[in-house]
Protein backbone atom coordinates (compact mmCIF):
# COMPACT_ATOMS: atom_id res chain seq x y z
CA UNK A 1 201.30 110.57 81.17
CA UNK A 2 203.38 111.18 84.04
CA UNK A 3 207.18 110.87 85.02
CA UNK A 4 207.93 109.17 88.93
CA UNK A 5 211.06 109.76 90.49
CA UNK A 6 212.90 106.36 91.27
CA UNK A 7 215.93 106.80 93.05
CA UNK A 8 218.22 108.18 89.74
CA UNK A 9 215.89 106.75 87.40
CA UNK A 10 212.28 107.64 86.03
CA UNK A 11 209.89 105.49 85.31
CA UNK A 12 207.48 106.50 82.70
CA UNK A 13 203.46 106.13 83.38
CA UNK A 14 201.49 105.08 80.47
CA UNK A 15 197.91 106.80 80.13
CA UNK A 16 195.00 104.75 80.92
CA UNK A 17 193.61 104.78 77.82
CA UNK A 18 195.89 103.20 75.73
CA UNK A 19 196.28 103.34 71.91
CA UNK A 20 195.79 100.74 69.54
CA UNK A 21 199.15 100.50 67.69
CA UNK A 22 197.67 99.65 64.10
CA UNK A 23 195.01 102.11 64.44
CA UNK A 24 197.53 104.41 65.81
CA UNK A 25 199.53 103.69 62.21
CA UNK A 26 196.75 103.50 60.13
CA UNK A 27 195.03 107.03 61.23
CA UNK A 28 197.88 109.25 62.45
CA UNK A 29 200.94 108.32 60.20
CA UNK A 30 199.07 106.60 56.67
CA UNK A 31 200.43 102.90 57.09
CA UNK A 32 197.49 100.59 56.78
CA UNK A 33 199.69 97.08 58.16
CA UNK A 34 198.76 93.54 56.65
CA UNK A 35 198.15 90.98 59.39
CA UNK A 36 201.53 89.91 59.92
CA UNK A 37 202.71 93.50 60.06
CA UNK A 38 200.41 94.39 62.53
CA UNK A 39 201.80 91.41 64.31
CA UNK A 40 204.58 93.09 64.97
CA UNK A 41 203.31 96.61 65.51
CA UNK A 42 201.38 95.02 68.36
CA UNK A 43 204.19 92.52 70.02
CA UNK A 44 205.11 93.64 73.25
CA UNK A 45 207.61 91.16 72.98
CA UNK A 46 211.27 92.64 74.39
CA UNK A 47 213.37 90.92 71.24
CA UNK A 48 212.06 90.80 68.19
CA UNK A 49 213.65 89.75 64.48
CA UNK A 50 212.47 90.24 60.95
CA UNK A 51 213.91 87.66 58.56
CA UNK A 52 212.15 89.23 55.41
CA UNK A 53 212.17 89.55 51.94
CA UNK A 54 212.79 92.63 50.31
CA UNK A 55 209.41 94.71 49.70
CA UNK A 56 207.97 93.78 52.91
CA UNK A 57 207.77 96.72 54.70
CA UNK A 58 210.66 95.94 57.37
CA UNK A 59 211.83 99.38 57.62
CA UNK A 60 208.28 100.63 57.48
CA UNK A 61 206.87 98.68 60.11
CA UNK A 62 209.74 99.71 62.50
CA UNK A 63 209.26 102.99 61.88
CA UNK A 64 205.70 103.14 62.74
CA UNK A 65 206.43 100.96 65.91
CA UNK A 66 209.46 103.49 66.87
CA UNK A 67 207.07 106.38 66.03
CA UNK A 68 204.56 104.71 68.47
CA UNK A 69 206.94 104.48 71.21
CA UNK A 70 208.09 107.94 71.37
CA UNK A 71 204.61 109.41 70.97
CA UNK A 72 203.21 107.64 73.29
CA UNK A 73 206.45 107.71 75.65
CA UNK A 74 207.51 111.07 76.68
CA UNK A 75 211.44 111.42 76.57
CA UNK A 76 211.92 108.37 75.35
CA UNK A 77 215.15 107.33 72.87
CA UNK A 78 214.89 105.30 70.33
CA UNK A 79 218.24 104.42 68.52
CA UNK A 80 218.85 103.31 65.11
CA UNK A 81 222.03 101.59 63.49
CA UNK A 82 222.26 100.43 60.12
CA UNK A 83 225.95 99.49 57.75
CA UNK A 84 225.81 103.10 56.34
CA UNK A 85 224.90 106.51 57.48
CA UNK A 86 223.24 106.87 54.01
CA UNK A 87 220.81 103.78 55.13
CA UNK A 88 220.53 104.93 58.62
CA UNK A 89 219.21 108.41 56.84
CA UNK A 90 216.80 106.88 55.04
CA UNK A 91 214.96 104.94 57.95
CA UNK A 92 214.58 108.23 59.32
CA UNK A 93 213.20 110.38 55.96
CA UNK A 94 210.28 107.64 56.37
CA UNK A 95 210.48 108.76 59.89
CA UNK A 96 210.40 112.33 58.74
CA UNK A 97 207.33 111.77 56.31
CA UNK A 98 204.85 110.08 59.07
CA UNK A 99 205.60 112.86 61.20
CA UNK A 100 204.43 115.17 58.52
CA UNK A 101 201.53 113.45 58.55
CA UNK A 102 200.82 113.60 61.96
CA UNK A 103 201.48 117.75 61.60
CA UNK A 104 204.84 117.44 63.45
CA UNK A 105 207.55 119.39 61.62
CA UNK A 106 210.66 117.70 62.47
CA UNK A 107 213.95 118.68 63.44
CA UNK A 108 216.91 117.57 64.41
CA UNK A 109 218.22 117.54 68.29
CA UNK A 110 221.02 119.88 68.11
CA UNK A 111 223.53 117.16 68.66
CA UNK A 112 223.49 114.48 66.13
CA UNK A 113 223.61 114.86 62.66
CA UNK A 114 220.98 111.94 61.92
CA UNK A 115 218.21 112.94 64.55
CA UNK A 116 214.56 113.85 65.17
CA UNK A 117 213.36 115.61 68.44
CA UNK A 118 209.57 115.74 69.31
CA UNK A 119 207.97 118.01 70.99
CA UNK A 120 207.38 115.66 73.90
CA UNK A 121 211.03 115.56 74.29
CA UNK A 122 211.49 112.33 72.75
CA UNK A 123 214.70 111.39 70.40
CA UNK A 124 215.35 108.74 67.34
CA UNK A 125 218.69 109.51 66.22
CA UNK A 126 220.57 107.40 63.18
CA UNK A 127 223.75 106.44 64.58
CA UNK A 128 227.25 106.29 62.60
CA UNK A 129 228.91 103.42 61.17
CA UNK A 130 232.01 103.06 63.23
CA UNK A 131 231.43 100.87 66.70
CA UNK A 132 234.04 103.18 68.50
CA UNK A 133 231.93 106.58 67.72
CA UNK A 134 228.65 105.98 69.16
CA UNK A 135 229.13 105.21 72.62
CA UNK A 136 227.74 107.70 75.37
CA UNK A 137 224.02 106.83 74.62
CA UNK A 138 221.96 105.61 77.81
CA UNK A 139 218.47 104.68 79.09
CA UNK A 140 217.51 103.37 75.40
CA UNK A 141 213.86 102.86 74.77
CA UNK A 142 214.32 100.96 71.82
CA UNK A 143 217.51 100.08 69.70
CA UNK A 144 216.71 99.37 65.85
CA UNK A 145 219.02 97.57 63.52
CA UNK A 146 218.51 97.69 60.44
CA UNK A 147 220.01 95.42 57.46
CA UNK A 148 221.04 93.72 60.37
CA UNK A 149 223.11 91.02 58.48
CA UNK A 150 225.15 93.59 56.97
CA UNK A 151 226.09 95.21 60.59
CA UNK A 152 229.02 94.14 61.86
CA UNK A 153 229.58 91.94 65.00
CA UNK A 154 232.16 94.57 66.88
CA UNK A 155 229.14 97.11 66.48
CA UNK A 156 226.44 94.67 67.69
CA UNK A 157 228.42 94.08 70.57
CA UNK A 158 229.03 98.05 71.17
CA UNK A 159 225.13 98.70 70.80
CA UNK A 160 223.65 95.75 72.97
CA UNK A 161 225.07 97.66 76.82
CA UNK A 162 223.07 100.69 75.71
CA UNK A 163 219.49 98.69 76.88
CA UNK A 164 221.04 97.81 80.13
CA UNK A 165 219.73 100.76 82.16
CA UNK A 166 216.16 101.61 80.29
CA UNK A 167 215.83 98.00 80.01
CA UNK A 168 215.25 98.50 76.39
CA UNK A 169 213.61 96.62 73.25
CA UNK A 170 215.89 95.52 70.79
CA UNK A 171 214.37 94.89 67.42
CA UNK A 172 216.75 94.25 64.02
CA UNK A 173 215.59 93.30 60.47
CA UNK A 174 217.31 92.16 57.41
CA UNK A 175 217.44 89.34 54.51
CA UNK A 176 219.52 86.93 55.04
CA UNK A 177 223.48 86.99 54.18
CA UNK A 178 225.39 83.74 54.85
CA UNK A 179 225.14 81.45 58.25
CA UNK A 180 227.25 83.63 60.33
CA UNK A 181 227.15 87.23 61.95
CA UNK A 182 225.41 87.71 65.07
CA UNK A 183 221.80 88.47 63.08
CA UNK A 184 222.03 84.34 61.89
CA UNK A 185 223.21 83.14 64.72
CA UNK A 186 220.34 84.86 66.99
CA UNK A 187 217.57 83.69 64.27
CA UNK A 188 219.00 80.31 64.83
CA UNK A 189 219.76 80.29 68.41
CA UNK A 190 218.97 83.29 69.70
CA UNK A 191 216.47 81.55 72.86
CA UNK A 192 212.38 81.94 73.20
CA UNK A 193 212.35 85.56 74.40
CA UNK A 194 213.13 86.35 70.51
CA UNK A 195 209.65 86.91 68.65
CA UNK A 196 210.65 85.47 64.89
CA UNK A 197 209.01 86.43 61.88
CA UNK A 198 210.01 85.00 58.75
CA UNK A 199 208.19 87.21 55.54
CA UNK A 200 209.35 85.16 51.86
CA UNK A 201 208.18 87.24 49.24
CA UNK A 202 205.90 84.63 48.10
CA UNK A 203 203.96 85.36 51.31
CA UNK A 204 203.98 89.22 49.52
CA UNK A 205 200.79 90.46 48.16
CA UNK A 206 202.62 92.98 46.31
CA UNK A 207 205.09 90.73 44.24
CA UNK A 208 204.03 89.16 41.44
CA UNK A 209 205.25 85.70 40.56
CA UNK A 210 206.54 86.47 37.09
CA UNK A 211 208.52 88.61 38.88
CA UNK A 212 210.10 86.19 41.22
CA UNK A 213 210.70 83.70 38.34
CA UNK A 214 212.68 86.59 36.46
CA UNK A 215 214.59 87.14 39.75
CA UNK A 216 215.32 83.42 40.02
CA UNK A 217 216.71 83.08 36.59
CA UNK A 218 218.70 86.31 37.27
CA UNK A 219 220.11 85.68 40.27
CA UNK A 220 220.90 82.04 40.37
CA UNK A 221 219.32 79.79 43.27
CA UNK A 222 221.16 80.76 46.07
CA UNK A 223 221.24 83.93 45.67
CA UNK A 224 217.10 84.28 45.30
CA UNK A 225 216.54 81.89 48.65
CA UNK A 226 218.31 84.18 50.59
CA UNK A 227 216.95 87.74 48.81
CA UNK A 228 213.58 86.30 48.57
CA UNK A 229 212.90 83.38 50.74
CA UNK A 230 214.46 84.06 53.32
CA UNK A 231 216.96 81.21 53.65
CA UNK A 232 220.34 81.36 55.29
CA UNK A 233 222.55 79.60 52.74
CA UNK A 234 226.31 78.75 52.68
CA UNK A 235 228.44 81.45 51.60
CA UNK A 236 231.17 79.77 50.54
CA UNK A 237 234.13 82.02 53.17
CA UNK A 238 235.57 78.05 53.97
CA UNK A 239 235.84 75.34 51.84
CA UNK A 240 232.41 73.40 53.03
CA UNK A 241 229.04 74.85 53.71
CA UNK A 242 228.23 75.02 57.60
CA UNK A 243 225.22 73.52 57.47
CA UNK A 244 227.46 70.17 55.60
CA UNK A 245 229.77 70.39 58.60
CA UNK A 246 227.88 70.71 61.73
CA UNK A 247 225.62 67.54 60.01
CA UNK A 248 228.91 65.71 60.08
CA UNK A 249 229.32 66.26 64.04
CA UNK A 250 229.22 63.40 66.57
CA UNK A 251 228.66 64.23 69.64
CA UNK A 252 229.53 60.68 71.14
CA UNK A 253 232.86 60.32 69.37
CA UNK A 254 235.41 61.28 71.27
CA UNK A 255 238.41 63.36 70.01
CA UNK A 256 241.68 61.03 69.12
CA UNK A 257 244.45 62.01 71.56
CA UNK A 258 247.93 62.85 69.17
C-alpha cells in the first residue's frame, strides 16, 4: 500500500489483493457476522445507519468495520462519538480486545485520552461529550456515532465538517428515542445515499421470545417498539404525537390571512 502526493493531500493506494471484510473479521479479530451483519461489514456505501435492537451487535459490527479500515488503510482516522465518554470507552475496549487478537498490543496516541494508535500509523480515538471540545480533527476516514439518538444535535452538527476534506464515511447506530433528533430525522429523510438497516430483535437469533414477552409486559408497548422493534414512537415533549400532526397537514389549504 502506497501513499501519492496530491497537491496538500494524500491519497491512499489500496493493495491489489484486497481483503474480504467478513473473512477479515471472522479470522483475524473472532467475530463470525450473521448475514445481515456482514451486510454491513461489506457496504461500501458512504452513509450508513443502524436502527437496531439491543443485542444485535451494532457496536460490534462497527468495530470490526473501523478495525478493517485502519488495517487495511495506513494513517487513516477513524473517529468515534457517543453521549458519554464512559460509552465512547467502551466501543473502544471491544476495539482493544480484537486487536489482542490480532497480536497488536494497543496503546493510546499520546494525545487523547480515549485513543488507539497502530503500528501502521493509523488512529480511532473516542471523542468527549461536549460539541465545543472536539474540534481540530481533519481528513477523517470514518466518523462513528454511536447511540446516535442519544447524541445531541449541536454535536452532530460540530462532527459532520470533519469528513469534508478526507471525504469521509459516516456511519451512526442506535435504537430508537422519539421522532426527533437528527438520527430520526435522517432514518426518515435522510435521501438514497443512506444504506438503512433496520435489526428488531425478533429478527435476533439470540433472543428468545419468552424473553421479549417479559420485556413487553415490563416495559409497556411503547416503550418495547422502540427498545426492541425498532419503531420511532411519539414521545410525548408536545401535547400530540408527530406522526398525529403531520397526518393532519393539507398541503392544498391555504393559510387564513388574520
Amino acid at each position: 500500500m502506497t501513499l501519492v502526493g496530491e497537491g496538500t493531500r494524500r491519497v491512499i493506494k489500496r493493495p491489489k489483493t484486497r481483503i474480504d471484510e467478513v473473512e477479515f473479521a471472522k479470522t483475524r479479530l473472532g467475530f463470525r457476522a450473521d448475514e445481515r451483519q456482514a451486510e454491513v461489514l461489506r457496504s461500501t456505501a458512504k452513509r450508513g445507519i443502524l436502527n437496531c435492537s439491543r443485542q444485535w451487535g451494532k457496536s460490534t459490527v462497527t468495530v470490526a468495520k473501523a478495525l478493517y479500515r485502519v488495517f487495511t488503510m495506513p494513517e487513516s482516522l477513524v473517529l468515534v462519538s457517543s453521549p458519554s465518554k464512559r460509552q465512547s470507552a467502551e466501543w473502544m475496549r471491544k476495539a482493544k480486545g480484537m486487536l489482542r487478537r490480532m497480536g497488536i498490543a494497543p496503546k493510546g496516541d499520546g494525545d487523547n485520552a480515549v485513543s488507539l494508535l497502530l503500528p501502521n500509523g493509523s488512529r480511532i480515538v473516542g471523542l468527549p461529550r461536549m460539541e465545543d471540545t472536539i474540534r481540530g480533527f481533519s481528513a477523517v476516514s470514518m466518523l462513528v456515532i454511536d447511540e446516535a439518538s442519544r447524541v445531541s444535535d449541536e454535536m452532530y452538527e460540530a462532527l459532520r465538517p470533519m469528513l469534508a476534506v478526507g471525504d469521509g464515511d459516516l456511519w451512526m447506530m442506535s435504537t430508537p428515542r422519539g421522532k426527533s433528533g437528527f438520527f430520526y430525522e435522517t432514518w426518515e429523510h435522510g435521501g438514497p445515499e443512506w444504506l438503512r438497516v433496520r435489526g428488531p430483535a425478533t429478527e435476533c437469533a439470540q433472543i428468545s421470545k419468552k424473553f421479549l414477552e417479559e420485556q413487553r409486559r415490563v416495559m409497556g408497548m411503547d416503550k418495547f417498539r422502540q427498545e426492541h422493534m425498532c419503531e420511532f414512537v411519539g414521545r410525548g415533549a408536545g401535547v400530540f404525537d408527530r406522526e398525529l400532526v403531520e397526518s393532519m397537514l393539507d398541503d392544498d389549504v391555504e393559510p387564513m390571512e388574520v
